[in-house]
C-alpha atoms as a PDB file:
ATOM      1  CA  UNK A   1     -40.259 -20.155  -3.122  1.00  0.00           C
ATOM      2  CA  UNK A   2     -41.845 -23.159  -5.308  1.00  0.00           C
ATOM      3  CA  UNK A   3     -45.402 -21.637  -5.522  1.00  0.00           C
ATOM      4  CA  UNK A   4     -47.919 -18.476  -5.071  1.00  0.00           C
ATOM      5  CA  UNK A   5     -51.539 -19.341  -5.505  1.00  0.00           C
ATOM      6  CA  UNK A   6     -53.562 -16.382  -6.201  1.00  0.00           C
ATOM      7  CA  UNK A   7     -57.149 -15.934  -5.639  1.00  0.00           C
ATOM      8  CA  UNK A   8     -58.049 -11.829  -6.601  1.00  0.00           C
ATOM      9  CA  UNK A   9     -61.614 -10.893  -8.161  1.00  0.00           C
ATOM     10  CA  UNK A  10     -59.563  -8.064  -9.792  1.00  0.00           C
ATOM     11  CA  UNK A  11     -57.790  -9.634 -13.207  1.00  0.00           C
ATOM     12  CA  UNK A  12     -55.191  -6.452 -13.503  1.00  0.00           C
ATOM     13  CA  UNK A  13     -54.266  -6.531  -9.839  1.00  0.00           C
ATOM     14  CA  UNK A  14     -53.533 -10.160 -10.162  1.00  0.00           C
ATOM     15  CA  UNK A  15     -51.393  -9.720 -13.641  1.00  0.00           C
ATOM     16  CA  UNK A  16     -49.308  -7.025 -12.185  1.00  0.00           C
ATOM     17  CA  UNK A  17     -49.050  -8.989  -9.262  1.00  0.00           C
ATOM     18  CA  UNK A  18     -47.733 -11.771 -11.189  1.00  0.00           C
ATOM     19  CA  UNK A  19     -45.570  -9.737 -13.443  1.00  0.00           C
ATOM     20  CA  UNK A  20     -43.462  -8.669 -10.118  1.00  0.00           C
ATOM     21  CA  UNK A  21     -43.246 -11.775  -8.462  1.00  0.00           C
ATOM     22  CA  UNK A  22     -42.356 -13.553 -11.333  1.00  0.00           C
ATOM     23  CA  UNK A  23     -39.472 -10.683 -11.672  1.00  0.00           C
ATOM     24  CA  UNK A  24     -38.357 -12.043  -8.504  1.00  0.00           C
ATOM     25  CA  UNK A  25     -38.012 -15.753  -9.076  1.00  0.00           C
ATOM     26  CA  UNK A  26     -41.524 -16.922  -7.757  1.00  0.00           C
ATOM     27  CA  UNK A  27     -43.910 -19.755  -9.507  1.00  0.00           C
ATOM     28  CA  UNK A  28     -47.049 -17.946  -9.972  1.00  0.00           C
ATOM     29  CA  UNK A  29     -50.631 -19.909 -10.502  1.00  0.00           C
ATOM     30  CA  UNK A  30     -54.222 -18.166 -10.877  1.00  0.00           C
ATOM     31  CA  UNK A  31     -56.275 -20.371  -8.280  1.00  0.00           C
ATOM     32  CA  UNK A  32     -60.146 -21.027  -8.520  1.00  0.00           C
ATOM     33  CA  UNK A  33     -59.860 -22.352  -4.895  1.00  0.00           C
ATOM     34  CA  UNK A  34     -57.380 -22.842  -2.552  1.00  0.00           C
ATOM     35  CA  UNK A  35     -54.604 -26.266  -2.607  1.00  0.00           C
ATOM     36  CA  UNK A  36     -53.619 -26.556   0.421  1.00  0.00           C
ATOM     37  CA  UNK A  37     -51.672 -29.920  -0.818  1.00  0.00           C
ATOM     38  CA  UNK A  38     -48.997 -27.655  -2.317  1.00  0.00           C
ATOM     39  CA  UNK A  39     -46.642 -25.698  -0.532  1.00  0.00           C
ATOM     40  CA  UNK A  40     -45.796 -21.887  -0.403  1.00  0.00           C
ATOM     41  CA  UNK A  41     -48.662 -17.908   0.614  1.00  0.00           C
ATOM     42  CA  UNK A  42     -51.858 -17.893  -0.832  1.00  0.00           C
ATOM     43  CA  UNK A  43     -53.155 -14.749  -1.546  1.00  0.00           C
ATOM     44  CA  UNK A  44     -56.663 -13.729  -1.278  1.00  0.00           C
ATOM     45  CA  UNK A  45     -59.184 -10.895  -1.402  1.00  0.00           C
ATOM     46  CA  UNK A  46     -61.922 -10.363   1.028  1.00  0.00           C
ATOM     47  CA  UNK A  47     -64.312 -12.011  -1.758  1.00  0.00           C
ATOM     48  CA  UNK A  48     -61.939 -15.104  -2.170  1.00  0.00           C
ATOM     49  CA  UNK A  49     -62.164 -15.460   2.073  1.00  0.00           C
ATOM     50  CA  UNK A  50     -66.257 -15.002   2.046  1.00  0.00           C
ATOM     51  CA  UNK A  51     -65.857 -18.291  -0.492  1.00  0.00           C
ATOM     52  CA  UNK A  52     -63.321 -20.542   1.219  1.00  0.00           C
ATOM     53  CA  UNK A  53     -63.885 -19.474   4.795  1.00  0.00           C
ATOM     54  CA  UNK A  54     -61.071 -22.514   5.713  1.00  0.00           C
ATOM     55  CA  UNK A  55     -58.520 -20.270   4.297  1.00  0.00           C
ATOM     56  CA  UNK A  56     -58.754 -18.769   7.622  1.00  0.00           C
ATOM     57  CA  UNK A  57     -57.871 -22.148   9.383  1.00  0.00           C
ATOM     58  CA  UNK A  58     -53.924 -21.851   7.439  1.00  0.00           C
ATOM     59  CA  UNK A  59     -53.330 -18.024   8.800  1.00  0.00           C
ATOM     60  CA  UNK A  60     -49.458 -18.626   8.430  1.00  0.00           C
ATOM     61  CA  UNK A  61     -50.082 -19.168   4.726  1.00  0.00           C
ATOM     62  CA  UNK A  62     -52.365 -16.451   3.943  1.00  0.00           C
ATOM     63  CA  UNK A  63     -51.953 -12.888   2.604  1.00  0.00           C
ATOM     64  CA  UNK A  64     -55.157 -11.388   2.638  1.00  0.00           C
ATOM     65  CA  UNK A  65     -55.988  -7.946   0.617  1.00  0.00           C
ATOM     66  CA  UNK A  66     -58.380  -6.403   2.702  1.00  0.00           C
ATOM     67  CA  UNK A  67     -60.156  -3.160   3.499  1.00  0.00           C
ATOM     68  CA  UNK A  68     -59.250  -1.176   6.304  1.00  0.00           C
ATOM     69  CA  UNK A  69     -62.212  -1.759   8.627  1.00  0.00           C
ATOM     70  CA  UNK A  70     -61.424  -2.163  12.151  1.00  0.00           C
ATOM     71  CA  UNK A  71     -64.016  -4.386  12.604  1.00  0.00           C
ATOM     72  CA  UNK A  72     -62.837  -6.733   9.755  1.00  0.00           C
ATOM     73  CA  UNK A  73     -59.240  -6.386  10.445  1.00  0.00           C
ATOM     74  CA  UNK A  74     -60.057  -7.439  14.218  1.00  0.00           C
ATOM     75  CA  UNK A  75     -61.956 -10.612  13.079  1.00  0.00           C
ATOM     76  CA  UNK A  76     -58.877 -11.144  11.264  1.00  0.00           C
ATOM     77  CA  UNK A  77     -56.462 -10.746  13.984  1.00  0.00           C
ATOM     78  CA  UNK A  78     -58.511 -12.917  16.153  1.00  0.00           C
ATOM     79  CA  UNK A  79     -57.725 -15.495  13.455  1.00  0.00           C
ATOM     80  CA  UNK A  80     -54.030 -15.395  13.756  1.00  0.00           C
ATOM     81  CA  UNK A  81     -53.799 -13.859  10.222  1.00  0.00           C
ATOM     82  CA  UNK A  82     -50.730 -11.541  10.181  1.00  0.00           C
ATOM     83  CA  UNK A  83     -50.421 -10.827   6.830  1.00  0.00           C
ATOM     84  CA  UNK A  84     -52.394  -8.324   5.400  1.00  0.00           C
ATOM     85  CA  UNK A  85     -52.499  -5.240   2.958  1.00  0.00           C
ATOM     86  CA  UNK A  86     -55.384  -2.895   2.328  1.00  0.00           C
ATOM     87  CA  UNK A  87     -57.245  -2.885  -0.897  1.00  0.00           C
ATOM     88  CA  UNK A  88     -56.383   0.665  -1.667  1.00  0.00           C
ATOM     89  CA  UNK A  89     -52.379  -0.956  -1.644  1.00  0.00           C
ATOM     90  CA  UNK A  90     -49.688  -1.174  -4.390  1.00  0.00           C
ATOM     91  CA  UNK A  91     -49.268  -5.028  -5.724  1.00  0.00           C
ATOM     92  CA  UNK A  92     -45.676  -4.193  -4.752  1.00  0.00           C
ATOM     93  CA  UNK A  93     -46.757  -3.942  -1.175  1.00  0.00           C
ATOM     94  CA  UNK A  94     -48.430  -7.072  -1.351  1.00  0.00           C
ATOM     95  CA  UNK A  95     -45.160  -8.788  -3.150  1.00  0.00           C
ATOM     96  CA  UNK A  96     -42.879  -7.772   0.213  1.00  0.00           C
ATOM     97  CA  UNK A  97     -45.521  -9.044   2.236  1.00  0.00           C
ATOM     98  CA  UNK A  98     -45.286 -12.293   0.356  1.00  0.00           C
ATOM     99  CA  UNK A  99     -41.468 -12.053   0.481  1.00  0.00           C
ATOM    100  CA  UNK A 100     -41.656 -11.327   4.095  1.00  0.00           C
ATOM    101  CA  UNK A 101     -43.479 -14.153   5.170  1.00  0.00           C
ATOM    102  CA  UNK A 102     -41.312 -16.443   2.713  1.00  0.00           C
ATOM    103  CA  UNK A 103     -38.069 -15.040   4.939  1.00  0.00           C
ATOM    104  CA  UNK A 104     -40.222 -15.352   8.558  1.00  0.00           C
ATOM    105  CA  UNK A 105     -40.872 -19.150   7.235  1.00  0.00           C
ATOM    106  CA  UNK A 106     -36.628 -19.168   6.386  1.00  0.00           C
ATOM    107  CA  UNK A 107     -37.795 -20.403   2.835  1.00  0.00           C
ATOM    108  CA  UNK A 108     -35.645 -18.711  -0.174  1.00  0.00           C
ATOM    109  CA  UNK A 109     -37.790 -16.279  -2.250  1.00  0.00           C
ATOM    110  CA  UNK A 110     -35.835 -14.836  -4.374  1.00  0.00           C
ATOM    111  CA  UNK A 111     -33.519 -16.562  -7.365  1.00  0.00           C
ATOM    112  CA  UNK A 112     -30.045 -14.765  -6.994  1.00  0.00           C
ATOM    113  CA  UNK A 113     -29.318 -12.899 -10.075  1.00  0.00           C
ATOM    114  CA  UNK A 114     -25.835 -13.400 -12.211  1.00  0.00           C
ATOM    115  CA  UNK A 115     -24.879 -10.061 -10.474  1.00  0.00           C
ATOM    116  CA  UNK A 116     -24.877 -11.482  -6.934  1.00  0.00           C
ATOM    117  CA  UNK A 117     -23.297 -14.904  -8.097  1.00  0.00           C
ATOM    118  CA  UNK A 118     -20.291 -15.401  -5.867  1.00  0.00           C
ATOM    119  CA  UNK A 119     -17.933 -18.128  -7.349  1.00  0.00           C
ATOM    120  CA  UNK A 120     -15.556 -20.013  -5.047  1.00  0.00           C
ATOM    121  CA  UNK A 121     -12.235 -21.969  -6.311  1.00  0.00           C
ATOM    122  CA  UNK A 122     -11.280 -24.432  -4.530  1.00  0.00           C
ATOM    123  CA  UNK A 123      -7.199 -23.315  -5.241  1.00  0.00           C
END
């Protein structure tokens, strides 16, 4: 995956969020607004969505953190957005969502570790 953008209010949320998916082989950048010139999820709070209302127009690249208000999570189905977590979620919950729409999209996420390097000869 060449690029996360993150735009979260909440400064430790977004560090621990970067700590894992940087564990995982993914280019992490702290976003004031969204790019939608580069590639690869952007992933946004409810505040970050009340500011760039067009982040709703790119659902297949968006993982929102949200509440869990029927209401709000309607408004957001309605908008084709798939991905979402609640607030009250893990950032590891939000890292397999980002994963899982990196697999749905058939880009590679993860870099392979030495462990799970296969060699082949060509003897």
């Amino acid at each position: 995956m060449s690029l996360v953008q993150l735009l979260l209010q909440t400064e430790s949320y977004a560090r621990d969020l970067t700590a894992l998916l940087n564990r995982e082989g993914c280019n992490v950048v702290r976003a004031t607004a969204p790019d939608y010139s580069r590639p690869g999820p952007i992933v946004a709070d409810r505040r970050a969505l009340e500011r760039f209302p067009e982040l709703l127009e790119h659902p297949d690249r968006v993982v929102l953190i949200a509440p869990n208000d029927p209401n709000y999570l309607s408004l957001l189905w309605r908008h084709n957005v798939r991905s979402v977590v609640f607030d009250t979620d893990s950032p590891s919950t939000v890292m397999l969502a980002i994963l899982g729409m990196a697999i749905g999209q058939g880009v590679p996420a993860m870099r392979p570790h030495k462990s799970n390097l296969v060699v082949l000869s060509s003897r």
